[in-house]
C-alpha atoms as a PDB file:
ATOM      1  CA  UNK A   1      25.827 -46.649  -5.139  1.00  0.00           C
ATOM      2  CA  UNK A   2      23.507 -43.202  -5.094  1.00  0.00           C
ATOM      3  CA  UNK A   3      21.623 -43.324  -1.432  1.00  0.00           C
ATOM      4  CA  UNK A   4      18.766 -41.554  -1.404  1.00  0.00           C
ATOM      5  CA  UNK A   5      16.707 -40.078   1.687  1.00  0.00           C
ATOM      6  CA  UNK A   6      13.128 -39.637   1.545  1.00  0.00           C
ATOM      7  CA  UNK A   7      10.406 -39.453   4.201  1.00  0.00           C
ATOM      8  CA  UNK A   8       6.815 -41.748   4.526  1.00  0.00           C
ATOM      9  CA  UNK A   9       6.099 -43.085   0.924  1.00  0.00           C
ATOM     10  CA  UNK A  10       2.357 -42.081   1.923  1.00  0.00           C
ATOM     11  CA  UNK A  11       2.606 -38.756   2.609  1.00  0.00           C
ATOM     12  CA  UNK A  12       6.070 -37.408   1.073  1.00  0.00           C
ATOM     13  CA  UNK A  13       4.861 -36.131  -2.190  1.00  0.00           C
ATOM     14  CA  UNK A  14       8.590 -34.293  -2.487  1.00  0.00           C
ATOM     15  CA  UNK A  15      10.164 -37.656  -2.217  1.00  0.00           C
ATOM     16  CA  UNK A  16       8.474 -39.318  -4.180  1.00  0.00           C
ATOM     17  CA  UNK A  17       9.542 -37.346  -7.373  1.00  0.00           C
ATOM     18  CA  UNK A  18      13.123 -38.547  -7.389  1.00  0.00           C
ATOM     19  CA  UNK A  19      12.418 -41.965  -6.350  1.00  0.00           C
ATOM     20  CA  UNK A  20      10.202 -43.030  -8.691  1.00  0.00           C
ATOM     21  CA  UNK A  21      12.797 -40.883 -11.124  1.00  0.00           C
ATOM     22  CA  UNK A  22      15.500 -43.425 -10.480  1.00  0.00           C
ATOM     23  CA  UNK A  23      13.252 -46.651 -10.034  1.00  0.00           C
ATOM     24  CA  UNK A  24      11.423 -45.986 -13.602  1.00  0.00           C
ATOM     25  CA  UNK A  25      14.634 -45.153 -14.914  1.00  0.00           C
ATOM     26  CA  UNK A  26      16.335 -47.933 -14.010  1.00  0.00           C
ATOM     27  CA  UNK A  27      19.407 -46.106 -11.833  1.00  0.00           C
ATOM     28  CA  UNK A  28      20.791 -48.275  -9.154  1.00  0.00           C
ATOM     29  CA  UNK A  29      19.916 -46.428  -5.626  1.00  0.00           C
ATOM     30  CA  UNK A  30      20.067 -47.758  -1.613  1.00  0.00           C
ATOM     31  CA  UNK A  31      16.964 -46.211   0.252  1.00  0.00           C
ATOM     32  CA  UNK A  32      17.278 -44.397   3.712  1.00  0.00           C
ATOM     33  CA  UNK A  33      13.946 -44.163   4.886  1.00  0.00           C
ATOM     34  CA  UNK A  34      13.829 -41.115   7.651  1.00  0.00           C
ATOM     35  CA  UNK A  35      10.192 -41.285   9.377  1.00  0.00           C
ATOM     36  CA  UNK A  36       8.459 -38.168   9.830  1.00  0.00           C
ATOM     37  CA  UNK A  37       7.709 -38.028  13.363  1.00  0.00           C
ATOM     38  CA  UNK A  38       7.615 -33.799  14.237  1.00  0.00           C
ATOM     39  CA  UNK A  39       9.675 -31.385  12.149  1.00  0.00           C
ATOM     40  CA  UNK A  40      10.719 -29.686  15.312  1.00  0.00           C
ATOM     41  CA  UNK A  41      14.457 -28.570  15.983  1.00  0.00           C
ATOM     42  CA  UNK A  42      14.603 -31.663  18.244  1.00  0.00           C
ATOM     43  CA  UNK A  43      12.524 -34.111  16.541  1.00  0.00           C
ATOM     44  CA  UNK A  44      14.450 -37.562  15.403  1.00  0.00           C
ATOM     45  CA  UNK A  45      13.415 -36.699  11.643  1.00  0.00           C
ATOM     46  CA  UNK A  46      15.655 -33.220  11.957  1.00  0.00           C
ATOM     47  CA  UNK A  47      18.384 -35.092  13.369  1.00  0.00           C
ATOM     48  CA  UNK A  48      18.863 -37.742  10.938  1.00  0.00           C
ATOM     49  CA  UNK A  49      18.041 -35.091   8.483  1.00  0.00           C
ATOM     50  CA  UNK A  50      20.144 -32.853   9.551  1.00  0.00           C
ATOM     51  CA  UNK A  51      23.325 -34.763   8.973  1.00  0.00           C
ATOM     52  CA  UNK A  52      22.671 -34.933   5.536  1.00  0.00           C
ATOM     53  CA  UNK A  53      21.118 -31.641   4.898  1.00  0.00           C
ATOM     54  CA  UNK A  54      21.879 -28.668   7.046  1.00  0.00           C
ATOM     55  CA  UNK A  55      17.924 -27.191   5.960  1.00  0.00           C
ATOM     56  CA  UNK A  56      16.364 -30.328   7.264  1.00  0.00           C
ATOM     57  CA  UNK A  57      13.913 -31.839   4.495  1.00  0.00           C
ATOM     58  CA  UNK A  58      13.617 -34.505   2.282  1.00  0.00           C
ATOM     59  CA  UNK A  59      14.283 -35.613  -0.487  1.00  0.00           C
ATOM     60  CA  UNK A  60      18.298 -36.141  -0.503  1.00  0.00           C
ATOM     61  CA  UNK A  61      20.595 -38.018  -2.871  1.00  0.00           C
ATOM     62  CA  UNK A  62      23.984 -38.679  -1.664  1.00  0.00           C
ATOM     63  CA  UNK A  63      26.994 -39.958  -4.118  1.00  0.00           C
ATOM     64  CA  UNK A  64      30.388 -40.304  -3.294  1.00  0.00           C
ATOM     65  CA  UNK A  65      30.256 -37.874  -0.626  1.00  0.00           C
ATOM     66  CA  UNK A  66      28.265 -35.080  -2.234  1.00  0.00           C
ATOM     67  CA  UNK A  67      24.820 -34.236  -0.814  1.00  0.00           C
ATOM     68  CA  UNK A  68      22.368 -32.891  -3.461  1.00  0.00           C
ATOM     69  CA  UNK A  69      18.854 -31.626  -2.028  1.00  0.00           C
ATOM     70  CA  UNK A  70      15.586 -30.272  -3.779  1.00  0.00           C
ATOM     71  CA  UNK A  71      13.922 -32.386  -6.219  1.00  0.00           C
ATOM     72  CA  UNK A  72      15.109 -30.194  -8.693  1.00  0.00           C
ATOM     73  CA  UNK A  73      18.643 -29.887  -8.040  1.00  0.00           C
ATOM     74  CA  UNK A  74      18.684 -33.991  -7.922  1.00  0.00           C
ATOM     75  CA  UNK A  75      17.042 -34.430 -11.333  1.00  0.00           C
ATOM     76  CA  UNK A  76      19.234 -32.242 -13.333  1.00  0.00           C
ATOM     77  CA  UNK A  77      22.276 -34.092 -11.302  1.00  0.00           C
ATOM     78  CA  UNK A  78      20.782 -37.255 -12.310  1.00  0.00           C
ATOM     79  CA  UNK A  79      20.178 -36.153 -15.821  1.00  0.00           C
ATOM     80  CA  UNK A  80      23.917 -35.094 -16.046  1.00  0.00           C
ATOM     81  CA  UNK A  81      25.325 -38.202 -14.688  1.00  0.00           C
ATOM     82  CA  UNK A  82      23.435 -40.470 -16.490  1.00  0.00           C
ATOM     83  CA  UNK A  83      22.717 -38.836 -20.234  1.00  0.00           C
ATOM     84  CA  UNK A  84      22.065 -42.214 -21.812  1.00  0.00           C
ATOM     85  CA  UNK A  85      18.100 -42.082 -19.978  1.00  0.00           C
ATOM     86  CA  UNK A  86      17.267 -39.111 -21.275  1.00  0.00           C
ATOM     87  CA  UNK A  87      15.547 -38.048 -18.391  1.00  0.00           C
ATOM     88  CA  UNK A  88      14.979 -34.831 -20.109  1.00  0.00           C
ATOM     89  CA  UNK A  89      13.334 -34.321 -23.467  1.00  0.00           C
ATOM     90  CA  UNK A  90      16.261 -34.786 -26.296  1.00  0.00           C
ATOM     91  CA  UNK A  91      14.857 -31.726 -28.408  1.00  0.00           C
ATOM     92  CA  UNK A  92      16.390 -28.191 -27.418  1.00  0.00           C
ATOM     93  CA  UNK A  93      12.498 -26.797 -27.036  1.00  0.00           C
ATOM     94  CA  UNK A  94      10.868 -29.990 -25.330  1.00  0.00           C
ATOM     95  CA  UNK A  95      13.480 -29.686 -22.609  1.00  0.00           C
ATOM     96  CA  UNK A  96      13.043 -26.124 -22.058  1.00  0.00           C
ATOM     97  CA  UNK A  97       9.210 -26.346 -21.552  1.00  0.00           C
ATOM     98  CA  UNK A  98      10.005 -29.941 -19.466  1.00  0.00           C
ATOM     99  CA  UNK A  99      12.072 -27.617 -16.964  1.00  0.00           C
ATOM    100  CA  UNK A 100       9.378 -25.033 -17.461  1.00  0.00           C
ATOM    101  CA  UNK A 101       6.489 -26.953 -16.364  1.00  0.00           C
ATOM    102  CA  UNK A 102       8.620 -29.065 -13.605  1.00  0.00           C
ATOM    103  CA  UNK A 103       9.639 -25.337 -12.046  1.00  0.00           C
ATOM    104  CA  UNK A 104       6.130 -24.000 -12.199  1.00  0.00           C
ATOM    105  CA  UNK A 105       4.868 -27.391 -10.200  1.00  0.00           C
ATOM    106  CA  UNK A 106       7.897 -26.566  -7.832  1.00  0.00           C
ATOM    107  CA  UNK A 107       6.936 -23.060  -7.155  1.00  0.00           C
ATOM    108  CA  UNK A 108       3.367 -23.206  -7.685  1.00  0.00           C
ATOM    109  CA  UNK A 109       0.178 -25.102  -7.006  1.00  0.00           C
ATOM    110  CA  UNK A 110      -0.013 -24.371  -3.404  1.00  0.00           C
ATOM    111  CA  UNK A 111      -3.764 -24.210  -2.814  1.00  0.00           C
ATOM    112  CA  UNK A 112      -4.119 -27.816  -4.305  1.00  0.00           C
ATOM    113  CA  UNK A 113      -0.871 -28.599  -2.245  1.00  0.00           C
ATOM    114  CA  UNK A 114      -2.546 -27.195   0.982  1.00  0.00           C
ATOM    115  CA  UNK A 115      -5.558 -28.389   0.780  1.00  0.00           C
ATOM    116  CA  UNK A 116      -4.856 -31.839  -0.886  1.00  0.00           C
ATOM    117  CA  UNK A 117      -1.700 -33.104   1.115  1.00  0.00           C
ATOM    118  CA  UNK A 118      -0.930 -36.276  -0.567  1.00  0.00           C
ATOM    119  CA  UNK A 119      -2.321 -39.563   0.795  1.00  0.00           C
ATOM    120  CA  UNK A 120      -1.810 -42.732  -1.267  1.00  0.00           C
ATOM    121  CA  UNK A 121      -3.279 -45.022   1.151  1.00  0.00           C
ATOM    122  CA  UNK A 122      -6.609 -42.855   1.615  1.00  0.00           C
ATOM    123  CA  UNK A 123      -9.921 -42.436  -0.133  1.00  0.00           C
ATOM    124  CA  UNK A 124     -10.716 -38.924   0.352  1.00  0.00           C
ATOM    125  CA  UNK A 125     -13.399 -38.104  -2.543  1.00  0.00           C
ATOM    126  CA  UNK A 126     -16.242 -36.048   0.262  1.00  0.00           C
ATOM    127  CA  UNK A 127     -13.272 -33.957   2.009  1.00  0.00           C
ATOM    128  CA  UNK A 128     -12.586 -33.574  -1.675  1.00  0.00           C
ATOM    129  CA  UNK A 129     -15.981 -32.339  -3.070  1.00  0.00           C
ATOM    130  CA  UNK A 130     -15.996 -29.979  -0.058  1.00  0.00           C
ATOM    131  CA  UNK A 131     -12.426 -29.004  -1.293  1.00  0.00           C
ATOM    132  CA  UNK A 132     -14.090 -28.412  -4.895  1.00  0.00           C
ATOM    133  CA  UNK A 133     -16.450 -26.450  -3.940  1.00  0.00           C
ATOM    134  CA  UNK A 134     -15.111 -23.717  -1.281  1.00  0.00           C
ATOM    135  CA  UNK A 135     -12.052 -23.517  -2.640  1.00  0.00           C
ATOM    136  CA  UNK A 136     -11.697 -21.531  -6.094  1.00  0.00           C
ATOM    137  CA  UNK A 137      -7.917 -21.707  -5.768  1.00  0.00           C
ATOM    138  CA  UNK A 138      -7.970 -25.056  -6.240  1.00  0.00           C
ATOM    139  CA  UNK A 139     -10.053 -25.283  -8.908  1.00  0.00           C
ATOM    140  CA  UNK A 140      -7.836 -22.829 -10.779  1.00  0.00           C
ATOM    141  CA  UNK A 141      -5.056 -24.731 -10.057  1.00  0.00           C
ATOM    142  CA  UNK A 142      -6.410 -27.888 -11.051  1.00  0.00           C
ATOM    143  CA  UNK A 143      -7.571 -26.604 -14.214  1.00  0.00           C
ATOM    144  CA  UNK A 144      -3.805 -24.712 -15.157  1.00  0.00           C
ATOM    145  CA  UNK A 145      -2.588 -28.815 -14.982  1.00  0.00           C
ATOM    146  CA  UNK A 146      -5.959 -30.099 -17.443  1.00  0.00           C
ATOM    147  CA  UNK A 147      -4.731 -27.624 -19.506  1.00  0.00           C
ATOM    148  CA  UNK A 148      -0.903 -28.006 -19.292  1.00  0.00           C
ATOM    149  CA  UNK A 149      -1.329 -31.489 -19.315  1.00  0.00           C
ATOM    150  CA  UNK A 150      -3.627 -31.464 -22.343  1.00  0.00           C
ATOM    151  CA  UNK A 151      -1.169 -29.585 -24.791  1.00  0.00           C
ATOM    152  CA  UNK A 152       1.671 -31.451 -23.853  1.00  0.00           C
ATOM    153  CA  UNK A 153      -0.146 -34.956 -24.542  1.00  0.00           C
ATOM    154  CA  UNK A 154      -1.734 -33.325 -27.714  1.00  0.00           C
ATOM    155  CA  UNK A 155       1.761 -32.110 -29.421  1.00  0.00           C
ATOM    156  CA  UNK A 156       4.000 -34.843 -28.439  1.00  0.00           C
ATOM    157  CA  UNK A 157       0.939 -37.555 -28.558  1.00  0.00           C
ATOM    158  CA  UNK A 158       1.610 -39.415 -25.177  1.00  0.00           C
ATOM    159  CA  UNK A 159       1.313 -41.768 -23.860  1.00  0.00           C
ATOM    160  CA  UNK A 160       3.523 -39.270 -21.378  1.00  0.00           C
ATOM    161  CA  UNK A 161       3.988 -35.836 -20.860  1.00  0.00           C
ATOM    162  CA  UNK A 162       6.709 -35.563 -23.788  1.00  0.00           C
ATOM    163  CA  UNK A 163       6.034 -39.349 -25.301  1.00  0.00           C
ATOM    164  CA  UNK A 164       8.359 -41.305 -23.252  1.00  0.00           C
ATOM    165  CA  UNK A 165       8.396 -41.591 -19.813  1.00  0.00           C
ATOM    166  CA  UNK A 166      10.621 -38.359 -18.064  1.00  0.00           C
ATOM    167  CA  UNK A 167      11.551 -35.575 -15.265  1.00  0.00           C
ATOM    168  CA  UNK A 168       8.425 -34.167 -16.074  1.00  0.00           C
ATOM    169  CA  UNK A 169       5.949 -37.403 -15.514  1.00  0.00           C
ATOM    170  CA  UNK A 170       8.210 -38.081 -12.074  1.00  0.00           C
ATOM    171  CA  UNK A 171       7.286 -34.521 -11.123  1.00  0.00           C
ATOM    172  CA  UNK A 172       4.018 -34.440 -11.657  1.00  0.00           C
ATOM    173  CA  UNK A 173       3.119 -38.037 -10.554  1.00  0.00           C
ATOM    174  CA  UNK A 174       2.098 -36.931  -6.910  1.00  0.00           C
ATOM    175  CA  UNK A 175      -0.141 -34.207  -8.429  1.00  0.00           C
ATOM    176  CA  UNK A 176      -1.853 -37.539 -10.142  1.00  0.00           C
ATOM    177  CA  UNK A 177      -2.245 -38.985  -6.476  1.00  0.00           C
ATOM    178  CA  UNK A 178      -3.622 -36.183  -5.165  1.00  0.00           C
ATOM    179  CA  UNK A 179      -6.862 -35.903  -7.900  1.00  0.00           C
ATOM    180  CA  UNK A 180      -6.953 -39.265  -7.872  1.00  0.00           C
ATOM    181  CA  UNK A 181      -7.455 -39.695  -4.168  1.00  0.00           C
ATOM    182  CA  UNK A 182      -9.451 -36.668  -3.674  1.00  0.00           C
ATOM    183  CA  UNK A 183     -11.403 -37.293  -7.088  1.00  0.00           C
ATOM    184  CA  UNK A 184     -11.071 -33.761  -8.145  1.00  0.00           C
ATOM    185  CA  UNK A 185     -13.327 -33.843 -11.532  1.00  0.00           C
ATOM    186  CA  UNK A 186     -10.896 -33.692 -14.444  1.00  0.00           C
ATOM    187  CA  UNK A 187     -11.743 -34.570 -18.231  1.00  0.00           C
ATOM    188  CA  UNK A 188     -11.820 -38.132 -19.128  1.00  0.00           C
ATOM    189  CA  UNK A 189      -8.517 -37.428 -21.180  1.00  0.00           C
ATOM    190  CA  UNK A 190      -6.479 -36.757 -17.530  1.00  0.00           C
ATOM    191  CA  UNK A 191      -8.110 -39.423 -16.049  1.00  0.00           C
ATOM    192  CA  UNK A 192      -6.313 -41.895 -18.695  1.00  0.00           C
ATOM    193  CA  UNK A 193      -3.472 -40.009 -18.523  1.00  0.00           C
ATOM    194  CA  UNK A 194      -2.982 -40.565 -14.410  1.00  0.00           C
ATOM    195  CA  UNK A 195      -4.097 -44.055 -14.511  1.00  0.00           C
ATOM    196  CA  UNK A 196      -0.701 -44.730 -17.199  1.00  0.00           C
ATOM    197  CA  UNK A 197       1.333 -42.932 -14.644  1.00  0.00           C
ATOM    198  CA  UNK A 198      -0.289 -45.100 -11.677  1.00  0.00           C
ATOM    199  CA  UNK A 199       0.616 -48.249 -14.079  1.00  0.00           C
ATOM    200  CA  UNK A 200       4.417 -47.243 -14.252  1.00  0.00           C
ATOM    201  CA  UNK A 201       6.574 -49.971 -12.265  1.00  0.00           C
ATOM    202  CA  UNK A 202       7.692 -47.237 -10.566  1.00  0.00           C
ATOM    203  CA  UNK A 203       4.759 -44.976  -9.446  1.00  0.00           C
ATOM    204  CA  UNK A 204       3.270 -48.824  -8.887  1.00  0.00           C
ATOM    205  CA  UNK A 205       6.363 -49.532  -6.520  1.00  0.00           C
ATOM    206  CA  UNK A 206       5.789 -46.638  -4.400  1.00  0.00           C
ATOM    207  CA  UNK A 207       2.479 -46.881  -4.087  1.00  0.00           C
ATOM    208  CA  UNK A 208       2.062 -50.415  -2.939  1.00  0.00           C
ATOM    209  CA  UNK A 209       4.977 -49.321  -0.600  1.00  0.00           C
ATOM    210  CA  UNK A 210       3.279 -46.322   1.013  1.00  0.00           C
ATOM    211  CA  UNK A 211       0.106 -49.092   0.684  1.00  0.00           C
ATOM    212  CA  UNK A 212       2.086 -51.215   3.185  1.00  0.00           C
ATOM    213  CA  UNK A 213       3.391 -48.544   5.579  1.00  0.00           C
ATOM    214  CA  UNK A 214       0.429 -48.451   8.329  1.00  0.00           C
ATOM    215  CA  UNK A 215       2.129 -45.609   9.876  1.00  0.00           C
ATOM    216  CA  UNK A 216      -0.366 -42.885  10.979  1.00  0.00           C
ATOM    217  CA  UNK A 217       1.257 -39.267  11.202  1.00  0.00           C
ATOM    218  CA  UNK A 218      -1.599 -36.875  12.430  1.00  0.00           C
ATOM    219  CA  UNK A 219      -0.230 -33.540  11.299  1.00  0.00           C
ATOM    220  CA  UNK A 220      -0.177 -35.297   7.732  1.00  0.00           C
ATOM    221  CA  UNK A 221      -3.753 -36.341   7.945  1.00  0.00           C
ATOM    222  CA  UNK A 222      -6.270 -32.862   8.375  1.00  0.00           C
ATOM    223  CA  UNK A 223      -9.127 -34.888   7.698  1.00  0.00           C
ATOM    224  CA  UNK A 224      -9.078 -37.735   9.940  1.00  0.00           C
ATOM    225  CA  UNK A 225      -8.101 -38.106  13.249  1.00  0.00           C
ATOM    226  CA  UNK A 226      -7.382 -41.889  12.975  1.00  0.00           C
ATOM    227  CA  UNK A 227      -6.875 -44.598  10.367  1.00  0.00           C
END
């Protein structure tokens, strides 16, 4: 069976991408949950970590003795070794702009990642507006995704990013945490479409998961000091 190894469901936006991948999906996996606890060189997260991935981060998806890291790297392995989900688009151009969008959100986005580390468990909507309003980087960001999330649900008419549930919708499903929990103002449109994500048994899953966790990691939490 695939193992994968992810960090805190409420914090771990990167792990929750293949995870709710493989639960939606329907794929078979054993959990390893790794707690963060420090990312230093001697903390027990790097060790355990470590063993699995000499660069020391989460998400990883073991099978049959391979290791596979970066949420990338595990999706197209998953889409390869299981073609009958079509985790990818089945039209040459959908799946071309479904990696597109997926390797922008990879690469990019980091003011909205910085400044909105995801926190399923929190309601965050004044650190938010304060967000909103001295950061212009995160407004630009959050209005590339209105408007890459608007012409995808337009030309392939929902009720996900390319119709049916995908790579893409996995990928982007922390990014729907984040303006959710911060309530970053988005057009009516994006709400509906991130409240059918947060529906998905699998974005559900996690979430009442992470919901259930009650761990309290300070470094992951810049706007409180306790729960």
């Amino acid at each position: 069976m695939l193992k994968l190894y992810i960090g805190n469901k409420n914090y771990s936006s990167w792990s929750m991408r293949p995870w709710v991948l493989l639960k939606q999906a329907g794929i078979p996996f054993e959990e390893v949950m790794v707690k963060f606890d420090s990312f230093g060189a001697d903390s027990e997260f790097k060790r355990v970590i470590g063993e699995v991935n000499p660069g020391g981060r989460v998400p990883v998806l073991a099978d049959d003795g391979l290791a596979v890291w970066d949420t990338l790297a595990i999706a197209e392995y998953l889409a390869e070794k299981f073609p009958d989900k079509a985790l990818w688009p089945k039209d040459r151009k959908a799946r071309a702009r479904a990696r597109s969008v997926c390797a922008e959100m990879h690469s990019g986005f980091a003011a909205l990642r910085n400044h909105c580390p995801m926190n399923i468990e929190a309601s965050l909507a004044q650190a938010g507006a304060i967000v909103w309003r001295d950061q212009p980087a995160v407004r630009a960001d959050v209005q590339r995704i209105v408007a890459m999330w608007t012409e995808l649900l337009e030309q392939h008419k929902g009720p996900m990013l390319f119709g049916e549930f995908g790579i893409a919708d996995a990928y982007f499903a922390p990014v729907c945490m984040r303006i959710r929990n911060y309530s970053l103002p988005v057009p009516g449109h994006v709400t509906d479409y991130i409240r059918r994500v947060c529906a998905l048994p699998g974005v559900k899953a996690w979430m009442d998961d992470a919901l259930a966790e009650r761990d309290f990691v300070a470094m992951d939490e810049p706007y409180r000091t306790t729960r």
